[in-house]
PDB file of N, CA and C in Angstrom:
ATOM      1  N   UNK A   1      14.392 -24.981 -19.899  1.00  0.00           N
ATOM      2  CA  UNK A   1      13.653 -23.964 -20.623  1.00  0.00           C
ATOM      3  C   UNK A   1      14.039 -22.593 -20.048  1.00  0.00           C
ATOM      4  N   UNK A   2      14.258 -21.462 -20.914  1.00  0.00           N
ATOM      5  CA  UNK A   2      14.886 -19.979 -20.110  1.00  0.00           C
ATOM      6  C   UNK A   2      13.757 -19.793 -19.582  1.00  0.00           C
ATOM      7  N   UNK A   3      13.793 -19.025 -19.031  1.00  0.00           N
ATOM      8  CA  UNK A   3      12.948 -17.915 -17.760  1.00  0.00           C
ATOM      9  C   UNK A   3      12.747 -16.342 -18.830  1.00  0.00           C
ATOM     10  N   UNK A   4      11.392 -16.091 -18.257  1.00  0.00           N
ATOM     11  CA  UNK A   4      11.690 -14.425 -18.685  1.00  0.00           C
ATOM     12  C   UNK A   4      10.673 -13.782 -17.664  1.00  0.00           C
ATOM     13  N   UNK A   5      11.148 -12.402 -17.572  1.00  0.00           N
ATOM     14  CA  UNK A   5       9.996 -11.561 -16.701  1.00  0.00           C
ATOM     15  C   UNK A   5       9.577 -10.659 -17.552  1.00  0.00           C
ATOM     16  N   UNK A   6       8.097 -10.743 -17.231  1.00  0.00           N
ATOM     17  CA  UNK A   6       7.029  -9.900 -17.221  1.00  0.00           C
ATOM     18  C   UNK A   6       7.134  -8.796 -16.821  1.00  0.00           C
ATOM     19  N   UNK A   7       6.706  -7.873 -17.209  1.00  0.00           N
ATOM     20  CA  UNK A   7       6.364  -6.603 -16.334  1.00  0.00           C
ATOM     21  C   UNK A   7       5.524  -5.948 -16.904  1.00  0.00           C
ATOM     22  N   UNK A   8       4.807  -5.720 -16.202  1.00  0.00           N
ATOM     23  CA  UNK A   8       3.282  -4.474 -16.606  1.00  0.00           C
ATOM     24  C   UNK A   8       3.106  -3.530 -15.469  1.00  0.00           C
ATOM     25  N   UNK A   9       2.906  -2.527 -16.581  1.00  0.00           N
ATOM     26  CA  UNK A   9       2.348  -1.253 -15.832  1.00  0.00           C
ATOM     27  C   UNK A   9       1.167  -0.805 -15.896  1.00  0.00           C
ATOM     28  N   UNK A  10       0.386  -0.411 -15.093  1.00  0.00           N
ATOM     29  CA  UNK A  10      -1.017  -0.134 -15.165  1.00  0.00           C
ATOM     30  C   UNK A  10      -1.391   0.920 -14.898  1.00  0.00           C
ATOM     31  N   UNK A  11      -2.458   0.962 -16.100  1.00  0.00           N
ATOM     32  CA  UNK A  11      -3.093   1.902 -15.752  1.00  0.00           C
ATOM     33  C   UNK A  11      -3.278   3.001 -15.218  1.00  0.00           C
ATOM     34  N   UNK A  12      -3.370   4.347 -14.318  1.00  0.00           N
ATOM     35  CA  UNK A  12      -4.038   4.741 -13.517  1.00  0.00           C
ATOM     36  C   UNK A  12      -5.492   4.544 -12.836  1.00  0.00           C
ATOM     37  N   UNK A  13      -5.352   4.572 -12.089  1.00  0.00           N
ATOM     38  CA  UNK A  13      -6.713   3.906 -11.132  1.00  0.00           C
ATOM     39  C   UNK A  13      -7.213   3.095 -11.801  1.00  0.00           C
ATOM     40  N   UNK A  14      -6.756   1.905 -11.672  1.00  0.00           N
ATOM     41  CA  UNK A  14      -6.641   0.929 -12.558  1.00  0.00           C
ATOM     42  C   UNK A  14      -7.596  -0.165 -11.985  1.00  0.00           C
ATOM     43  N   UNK A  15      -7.878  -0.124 -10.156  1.00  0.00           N
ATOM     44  CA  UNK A  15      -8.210  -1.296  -9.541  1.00  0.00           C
ATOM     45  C   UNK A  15      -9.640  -1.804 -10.002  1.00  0.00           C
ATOM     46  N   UNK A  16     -10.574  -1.051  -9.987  1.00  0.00           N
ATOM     47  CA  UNK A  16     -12.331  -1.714 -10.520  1.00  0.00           C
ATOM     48  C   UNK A  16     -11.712  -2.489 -11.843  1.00  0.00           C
ATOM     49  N   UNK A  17     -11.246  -1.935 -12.863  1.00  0.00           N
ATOM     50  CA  UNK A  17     -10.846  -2.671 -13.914  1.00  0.00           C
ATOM     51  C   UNK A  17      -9.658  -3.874 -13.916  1.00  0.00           C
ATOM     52  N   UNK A  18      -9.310  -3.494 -13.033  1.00  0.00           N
ATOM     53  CA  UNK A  18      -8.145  -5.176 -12.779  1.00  0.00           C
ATOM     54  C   UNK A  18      -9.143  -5.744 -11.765  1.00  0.00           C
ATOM     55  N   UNK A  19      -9.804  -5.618 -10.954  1.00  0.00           N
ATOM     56  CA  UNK A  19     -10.663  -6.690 -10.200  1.00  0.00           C
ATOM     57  C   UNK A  19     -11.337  -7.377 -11.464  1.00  0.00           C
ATOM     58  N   UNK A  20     -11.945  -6.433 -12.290  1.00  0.00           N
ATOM     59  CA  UNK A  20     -13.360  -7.009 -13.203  1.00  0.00           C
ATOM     60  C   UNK A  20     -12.198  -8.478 -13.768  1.00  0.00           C
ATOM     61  N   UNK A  21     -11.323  -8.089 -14.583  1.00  0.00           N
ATOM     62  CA  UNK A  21     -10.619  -8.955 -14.974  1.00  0.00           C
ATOM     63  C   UNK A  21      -9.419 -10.072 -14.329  1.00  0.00           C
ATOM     64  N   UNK A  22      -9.622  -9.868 -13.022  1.00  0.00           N
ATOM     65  CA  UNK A  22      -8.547 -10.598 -12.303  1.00  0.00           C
ATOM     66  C   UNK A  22      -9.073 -12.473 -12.340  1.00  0.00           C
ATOM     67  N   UNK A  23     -10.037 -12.882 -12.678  1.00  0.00           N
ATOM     68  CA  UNK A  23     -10.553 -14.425 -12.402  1.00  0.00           C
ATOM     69  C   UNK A  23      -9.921 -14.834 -13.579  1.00  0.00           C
ATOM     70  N   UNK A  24      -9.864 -14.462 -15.391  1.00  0.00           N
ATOM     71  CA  UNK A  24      -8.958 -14.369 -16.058  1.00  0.00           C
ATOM     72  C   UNK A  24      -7.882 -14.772 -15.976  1.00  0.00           C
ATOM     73  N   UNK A  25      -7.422 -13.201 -15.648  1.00  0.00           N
ATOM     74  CA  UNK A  25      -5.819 -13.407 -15.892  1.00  0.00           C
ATOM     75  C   UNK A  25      -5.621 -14.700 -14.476  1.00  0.00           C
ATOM     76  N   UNK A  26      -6.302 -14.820 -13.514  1.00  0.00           N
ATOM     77  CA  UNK A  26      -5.478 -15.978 -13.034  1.00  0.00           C
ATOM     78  C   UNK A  26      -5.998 -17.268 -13.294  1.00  0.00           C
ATOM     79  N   UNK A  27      -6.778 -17.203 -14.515  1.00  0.00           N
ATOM     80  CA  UNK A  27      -7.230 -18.763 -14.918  1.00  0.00           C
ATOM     81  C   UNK A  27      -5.659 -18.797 -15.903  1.00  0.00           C
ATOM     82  N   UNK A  28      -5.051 -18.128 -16.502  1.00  0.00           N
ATOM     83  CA  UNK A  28      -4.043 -17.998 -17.260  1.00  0.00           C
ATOM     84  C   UNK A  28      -2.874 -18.534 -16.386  1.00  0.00           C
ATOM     85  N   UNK A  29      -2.578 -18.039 -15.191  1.00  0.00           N
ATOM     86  CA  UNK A  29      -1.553 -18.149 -14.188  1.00  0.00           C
ATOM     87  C   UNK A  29      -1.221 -19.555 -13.963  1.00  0.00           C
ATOM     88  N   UNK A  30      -3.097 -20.406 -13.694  1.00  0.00           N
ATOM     89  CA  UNK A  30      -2.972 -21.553 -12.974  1.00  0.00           C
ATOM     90  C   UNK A  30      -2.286 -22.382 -14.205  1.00  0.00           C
ATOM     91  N   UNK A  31      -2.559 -22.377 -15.518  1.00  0.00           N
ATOM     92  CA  UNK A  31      -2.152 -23.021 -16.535  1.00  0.00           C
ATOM     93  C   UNK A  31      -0.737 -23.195 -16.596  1.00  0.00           C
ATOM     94  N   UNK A  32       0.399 -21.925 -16.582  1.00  0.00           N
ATOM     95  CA  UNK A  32       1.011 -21.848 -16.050  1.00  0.00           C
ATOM     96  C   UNK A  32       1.881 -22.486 -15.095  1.00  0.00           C
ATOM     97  N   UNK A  33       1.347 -22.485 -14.015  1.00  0.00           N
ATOM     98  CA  UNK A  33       1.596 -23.145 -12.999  1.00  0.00           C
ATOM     99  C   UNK A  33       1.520 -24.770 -12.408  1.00  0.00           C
ATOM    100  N   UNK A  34       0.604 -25.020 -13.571  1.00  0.00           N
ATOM    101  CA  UNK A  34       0.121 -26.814 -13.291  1.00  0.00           C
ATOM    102  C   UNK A  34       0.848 -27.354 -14.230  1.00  0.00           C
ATOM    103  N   UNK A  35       1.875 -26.300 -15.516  1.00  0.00           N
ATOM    104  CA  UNK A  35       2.914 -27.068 -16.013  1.00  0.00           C
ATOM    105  C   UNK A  35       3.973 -27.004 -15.345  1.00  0.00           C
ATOM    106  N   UNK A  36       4.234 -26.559 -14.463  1.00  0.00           N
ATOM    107  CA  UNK A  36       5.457 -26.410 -13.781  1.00  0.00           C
ATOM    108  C   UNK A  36       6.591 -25.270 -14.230  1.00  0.00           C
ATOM    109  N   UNK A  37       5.698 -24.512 -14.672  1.00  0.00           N
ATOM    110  CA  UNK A  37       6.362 -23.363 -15.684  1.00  0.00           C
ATOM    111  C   UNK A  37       6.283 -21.895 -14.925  1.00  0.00           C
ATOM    112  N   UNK A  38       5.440 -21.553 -13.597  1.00  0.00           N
ATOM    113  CA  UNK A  38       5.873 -19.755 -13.172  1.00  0.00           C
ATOM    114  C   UNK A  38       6.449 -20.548 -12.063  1.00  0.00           C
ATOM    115  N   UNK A  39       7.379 -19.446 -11.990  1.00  0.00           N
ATOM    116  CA  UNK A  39       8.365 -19.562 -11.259  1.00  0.00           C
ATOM    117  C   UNK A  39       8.148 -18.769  -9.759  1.00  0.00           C
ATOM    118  N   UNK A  40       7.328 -17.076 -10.152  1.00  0.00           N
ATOM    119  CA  UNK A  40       6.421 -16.593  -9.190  1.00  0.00           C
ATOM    120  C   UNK A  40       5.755 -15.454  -9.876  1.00  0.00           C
ATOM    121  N   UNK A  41       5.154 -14.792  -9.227  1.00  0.00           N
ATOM    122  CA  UNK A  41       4.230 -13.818  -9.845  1.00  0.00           C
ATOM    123  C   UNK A  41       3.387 -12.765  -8.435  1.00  0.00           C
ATOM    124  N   UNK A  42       3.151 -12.127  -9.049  1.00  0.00           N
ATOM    125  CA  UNK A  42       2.156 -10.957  -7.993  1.00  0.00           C
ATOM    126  C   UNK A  42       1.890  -9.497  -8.427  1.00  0.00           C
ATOM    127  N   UNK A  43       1.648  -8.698  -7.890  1.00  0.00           N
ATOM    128  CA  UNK A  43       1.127  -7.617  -8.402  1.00  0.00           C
ATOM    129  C   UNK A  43       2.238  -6.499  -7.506  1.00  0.00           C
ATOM    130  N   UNK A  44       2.038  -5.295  -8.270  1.00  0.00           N
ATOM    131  CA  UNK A  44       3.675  -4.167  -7.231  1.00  0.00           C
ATOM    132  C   UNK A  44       1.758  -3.626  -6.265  1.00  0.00           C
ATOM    133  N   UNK A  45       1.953  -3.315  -5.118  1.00  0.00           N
ATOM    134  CA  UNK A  45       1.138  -2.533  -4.765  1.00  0.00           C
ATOM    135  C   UNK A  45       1.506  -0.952  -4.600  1.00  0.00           C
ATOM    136  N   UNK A  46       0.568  -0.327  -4.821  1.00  0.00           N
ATOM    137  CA  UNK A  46       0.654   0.809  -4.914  1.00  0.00           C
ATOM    138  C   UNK A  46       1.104   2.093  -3.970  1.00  0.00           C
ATOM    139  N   UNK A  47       0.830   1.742  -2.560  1.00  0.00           N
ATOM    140  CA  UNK A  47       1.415   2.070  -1.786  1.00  0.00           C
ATOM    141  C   UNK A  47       2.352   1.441  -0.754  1.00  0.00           C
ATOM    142  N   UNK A  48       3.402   1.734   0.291  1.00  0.00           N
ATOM    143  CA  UNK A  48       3.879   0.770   0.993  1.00  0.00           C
ATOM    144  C   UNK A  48       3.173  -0.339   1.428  1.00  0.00           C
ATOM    145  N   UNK A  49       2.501  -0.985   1.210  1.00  0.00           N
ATOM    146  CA  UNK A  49       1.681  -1.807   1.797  1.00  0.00           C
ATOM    147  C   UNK A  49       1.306  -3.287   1.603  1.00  0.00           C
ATOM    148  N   UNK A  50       1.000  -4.223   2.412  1.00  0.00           N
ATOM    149  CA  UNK A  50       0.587  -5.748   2.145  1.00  0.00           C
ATOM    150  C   UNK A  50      -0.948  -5.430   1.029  1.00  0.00           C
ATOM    151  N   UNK A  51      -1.513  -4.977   1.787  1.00  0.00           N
ATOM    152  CA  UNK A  51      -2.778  -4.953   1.276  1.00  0.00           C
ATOM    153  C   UNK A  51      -3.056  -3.564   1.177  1.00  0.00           C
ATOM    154  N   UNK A  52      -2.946  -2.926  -0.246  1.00  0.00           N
ATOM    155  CA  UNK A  52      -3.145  -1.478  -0.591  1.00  0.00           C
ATOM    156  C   UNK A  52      -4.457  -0.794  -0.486  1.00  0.00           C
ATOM    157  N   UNK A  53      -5.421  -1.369  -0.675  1.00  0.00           N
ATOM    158  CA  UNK A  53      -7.180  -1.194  -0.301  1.00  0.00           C
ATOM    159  C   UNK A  53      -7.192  -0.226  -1.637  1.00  0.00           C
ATOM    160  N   UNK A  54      -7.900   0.654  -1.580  1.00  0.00           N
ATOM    161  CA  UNK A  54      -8.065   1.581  -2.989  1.00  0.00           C
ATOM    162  C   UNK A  54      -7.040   1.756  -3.387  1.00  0.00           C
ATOM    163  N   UNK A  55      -6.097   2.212  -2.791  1.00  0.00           N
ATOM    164  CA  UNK A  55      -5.391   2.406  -3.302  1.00  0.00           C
ATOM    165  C   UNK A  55      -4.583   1.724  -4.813  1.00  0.00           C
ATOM    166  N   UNK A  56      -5.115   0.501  -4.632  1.00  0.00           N
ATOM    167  CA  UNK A  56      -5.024  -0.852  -5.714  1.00  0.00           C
ATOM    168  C   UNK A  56      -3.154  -0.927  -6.025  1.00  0.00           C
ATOM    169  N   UNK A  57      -2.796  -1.381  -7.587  1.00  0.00           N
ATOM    170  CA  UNK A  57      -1.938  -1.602  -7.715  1.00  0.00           C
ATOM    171  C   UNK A  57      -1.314  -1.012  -9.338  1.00  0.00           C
ATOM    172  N   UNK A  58       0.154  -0.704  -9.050  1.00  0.00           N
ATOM    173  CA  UNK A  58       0.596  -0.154 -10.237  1.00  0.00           C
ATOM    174  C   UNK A  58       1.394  -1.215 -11.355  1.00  0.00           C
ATOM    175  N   UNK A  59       0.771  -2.134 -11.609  1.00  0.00           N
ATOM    176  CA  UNK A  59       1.422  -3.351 -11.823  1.00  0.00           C
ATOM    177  C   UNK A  59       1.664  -4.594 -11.332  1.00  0.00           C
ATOM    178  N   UNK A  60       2.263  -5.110 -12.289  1.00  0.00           N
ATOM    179  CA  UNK A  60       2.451  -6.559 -12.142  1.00  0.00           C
ATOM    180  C   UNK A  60       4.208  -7.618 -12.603  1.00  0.00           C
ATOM    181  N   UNK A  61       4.170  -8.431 -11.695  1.00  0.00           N
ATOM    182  CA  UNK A  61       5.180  -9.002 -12.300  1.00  0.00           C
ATOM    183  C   UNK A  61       5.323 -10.427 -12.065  1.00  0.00           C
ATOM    184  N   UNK A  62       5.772 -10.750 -13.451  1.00  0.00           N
ATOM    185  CA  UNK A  62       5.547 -12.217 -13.335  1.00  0.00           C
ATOM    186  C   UNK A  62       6.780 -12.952 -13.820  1.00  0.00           C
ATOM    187  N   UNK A  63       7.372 -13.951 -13.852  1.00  0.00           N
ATOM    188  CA  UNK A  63       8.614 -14.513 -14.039  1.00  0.00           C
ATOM    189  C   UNK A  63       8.067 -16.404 -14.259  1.00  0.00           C
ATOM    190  N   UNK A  64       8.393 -16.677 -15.459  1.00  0.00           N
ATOM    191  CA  UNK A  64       7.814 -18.249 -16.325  1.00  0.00           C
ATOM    192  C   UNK A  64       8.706 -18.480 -16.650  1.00  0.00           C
ATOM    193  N   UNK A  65       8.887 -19.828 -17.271  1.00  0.00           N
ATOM    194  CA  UNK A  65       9.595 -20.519 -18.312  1.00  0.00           C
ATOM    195  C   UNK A  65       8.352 -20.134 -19.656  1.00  0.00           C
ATOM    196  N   UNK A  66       8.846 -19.930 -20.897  1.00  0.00           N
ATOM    197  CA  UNK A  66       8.887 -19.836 -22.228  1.00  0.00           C
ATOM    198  C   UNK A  66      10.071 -20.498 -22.991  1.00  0.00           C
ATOM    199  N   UNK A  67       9.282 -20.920 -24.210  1.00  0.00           N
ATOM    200  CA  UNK A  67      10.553 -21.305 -24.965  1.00  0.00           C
ATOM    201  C   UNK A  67      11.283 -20.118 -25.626  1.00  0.00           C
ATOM    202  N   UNK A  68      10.816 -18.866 -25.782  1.00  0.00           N
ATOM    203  CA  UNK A  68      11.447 -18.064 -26.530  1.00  0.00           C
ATOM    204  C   UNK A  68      11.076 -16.781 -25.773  1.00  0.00           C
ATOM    205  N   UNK A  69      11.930 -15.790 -26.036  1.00  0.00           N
ATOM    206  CA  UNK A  69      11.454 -14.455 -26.226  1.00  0.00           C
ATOM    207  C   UNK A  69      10.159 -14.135 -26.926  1.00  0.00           C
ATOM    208  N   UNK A  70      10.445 -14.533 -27.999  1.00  0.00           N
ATOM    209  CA  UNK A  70       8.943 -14.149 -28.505  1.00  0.00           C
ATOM    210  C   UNK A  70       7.840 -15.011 -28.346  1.00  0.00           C
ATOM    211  N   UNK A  71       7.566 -16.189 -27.334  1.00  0.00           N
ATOM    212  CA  UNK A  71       6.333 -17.061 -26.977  1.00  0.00           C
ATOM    213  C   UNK A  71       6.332 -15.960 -25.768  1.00  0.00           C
ATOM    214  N   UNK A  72       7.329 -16.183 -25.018  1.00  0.00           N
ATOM    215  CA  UNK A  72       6.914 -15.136 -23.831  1.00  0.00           C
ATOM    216  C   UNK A  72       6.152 -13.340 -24.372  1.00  0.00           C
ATOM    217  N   UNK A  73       6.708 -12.851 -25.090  1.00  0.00           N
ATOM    218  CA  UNK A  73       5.875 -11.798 -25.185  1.00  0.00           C
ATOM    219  C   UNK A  73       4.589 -12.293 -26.064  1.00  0.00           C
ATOM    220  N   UNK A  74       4.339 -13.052 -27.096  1.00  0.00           N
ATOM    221  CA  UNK A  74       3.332 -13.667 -27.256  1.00  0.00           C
ATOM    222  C   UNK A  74       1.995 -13.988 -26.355  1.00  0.00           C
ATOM    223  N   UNK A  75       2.270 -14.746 -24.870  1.00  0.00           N
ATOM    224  CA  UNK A  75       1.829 -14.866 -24.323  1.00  0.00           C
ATOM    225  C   UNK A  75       1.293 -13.762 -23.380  1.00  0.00           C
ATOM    226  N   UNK A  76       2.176 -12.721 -23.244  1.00  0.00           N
ATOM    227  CA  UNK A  76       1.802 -11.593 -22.210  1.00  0.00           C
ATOM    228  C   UNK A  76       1.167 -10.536 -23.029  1.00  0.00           C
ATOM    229  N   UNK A  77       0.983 -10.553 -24.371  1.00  0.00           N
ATOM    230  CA  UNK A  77       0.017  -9.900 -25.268  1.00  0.00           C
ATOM    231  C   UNK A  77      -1.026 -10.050 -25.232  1.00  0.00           C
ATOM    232  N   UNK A  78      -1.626 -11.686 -24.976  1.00  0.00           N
ATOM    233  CA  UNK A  78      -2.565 -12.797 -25.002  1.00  0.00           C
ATOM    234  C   UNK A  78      -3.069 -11.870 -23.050  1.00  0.00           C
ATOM    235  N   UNK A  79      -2.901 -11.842 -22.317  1.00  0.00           N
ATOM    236  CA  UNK A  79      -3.015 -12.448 -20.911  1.00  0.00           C
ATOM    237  C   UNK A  79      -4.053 -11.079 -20.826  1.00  0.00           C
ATOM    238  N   UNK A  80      -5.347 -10.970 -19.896  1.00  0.00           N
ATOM    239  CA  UNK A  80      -6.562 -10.095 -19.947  1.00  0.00           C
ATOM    240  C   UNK A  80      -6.157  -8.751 -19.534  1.00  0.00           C
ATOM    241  N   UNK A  81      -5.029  -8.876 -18.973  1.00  0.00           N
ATOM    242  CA  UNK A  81      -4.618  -7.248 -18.478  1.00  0.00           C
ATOM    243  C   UNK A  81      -4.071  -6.456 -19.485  1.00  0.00           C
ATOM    244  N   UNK A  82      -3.313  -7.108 -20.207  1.00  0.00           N
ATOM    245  CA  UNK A  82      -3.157  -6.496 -21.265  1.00  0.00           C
ATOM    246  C   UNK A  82      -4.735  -6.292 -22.603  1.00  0.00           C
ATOM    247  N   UNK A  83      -5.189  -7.378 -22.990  1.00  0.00           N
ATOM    248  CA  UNK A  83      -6.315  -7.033 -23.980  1.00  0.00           C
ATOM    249  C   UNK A  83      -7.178  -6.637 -23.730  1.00  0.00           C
ATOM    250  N   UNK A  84      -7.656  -6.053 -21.715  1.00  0.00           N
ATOM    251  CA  UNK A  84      -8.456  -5.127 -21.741  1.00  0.00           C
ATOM    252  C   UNK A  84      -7.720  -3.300 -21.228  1.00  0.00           C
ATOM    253  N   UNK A  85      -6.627  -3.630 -21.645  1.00  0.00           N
ATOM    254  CA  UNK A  85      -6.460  -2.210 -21.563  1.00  0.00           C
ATOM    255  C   UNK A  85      -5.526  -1.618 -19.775  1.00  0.00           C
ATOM    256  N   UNK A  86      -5.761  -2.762 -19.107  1.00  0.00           N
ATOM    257  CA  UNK A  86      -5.216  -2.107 -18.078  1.00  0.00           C
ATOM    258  C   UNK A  86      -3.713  -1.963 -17.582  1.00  0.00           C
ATOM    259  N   UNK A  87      -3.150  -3.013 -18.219  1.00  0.00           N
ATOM    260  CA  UNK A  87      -1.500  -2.470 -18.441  1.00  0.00           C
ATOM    261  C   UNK A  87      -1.393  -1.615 -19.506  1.00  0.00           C
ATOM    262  N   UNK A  88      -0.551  -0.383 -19.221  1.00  0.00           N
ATOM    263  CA  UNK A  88       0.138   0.372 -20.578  1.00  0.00           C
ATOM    264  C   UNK A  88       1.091   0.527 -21.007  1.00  0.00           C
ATOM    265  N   UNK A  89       1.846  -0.607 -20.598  1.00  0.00           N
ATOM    266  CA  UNK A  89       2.823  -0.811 -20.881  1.00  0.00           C
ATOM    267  C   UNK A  89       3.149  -2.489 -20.608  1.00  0.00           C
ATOM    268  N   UNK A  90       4.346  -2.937 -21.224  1.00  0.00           N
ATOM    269  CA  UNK A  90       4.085  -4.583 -20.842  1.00  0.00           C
ATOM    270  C   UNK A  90       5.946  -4.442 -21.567  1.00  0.00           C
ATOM    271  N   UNK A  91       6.897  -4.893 -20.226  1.00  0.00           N
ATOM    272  CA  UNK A  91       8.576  -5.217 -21.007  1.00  0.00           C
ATOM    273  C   UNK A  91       8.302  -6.896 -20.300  1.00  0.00           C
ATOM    274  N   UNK A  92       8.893  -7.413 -21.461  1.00  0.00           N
ATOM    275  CA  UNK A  92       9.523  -8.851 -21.500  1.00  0.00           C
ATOM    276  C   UNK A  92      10.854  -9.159 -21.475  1.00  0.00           C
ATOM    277  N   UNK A  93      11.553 -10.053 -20.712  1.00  0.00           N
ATOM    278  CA  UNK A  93      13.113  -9.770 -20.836  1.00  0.00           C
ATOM    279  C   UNK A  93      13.693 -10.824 -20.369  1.00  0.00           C
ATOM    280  N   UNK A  94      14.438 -11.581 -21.115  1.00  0.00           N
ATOM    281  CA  UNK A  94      15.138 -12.787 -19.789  1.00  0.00           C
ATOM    282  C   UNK A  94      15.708 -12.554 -18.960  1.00  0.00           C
ATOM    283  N   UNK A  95      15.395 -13.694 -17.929  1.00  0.00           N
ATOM    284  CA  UNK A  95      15.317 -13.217 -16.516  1.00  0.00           C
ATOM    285  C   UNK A  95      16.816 -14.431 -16.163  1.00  0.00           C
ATOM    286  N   UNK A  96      17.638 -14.057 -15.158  1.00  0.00           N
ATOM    287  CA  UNK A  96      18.447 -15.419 -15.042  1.00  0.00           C
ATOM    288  C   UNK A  96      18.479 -15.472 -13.562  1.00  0.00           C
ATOM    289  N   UNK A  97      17.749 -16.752 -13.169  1.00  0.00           N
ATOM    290  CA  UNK A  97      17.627 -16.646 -11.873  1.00  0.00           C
ATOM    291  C   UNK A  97      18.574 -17.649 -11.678  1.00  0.00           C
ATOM    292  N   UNK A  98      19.229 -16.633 -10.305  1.00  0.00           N
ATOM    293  CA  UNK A  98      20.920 -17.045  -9.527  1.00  0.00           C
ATOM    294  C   UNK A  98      20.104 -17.246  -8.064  1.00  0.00           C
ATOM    295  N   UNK A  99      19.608 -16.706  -7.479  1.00  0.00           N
ATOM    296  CA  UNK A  99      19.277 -16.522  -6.021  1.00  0.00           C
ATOM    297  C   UNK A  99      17.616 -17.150  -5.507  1.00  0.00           C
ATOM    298  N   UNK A 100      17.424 -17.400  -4.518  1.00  0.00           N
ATOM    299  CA  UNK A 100      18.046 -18.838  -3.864  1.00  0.00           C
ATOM    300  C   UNK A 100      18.112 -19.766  -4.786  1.00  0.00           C
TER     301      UNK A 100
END
């Protein structure tokens, strides 16, 4: 099955509103994941940092199997960060993973 990545951009001060919705989007993830379908996923943080604190995060990126281009953006239309507003942006793109 191809691969594609995700990418979302969020918001400005985006974090109260990606916490409210973060149990969501990772009930979405685990689904995902218990098919054997993300490959990995996480959030960009916002500043140099492991753990950004307020500072929160400017995005997200995620990398699945989909059968198509368009199930994959299908799906990342579907996913809570996007239908509540806190990505403003969202590119889909196949991804071809060479490394490791």
């Amino acid at each position: 099955m191809p691969l594609y990545a995700i990418i979302g951009t969020d918001k400005p001060d985006s974090l109260t509103d990606r916490l409210a919705v973060r149990p969501a989007h990772l009930e979405r993830m685990e689904v995902l994941k218990n098919e054997g379908r993300l490959i990995l996923a996480g959030p960009f943080p916002a500043i140099d940092s492991v753990d950004p604190g307020p500072a929160g995060f400017s995005g997200s990126l995620i990398v699945a199997e989909f059968d198509s281009l368009s199930a994959a953006q299908s799906w990342a239309s579907e996913d809570p960060y996007s239908t509540n507003g806190i990505f403003t942006e969202v590119v889909v793109k196949p991804f071809r993973h060479v490394l490791p």
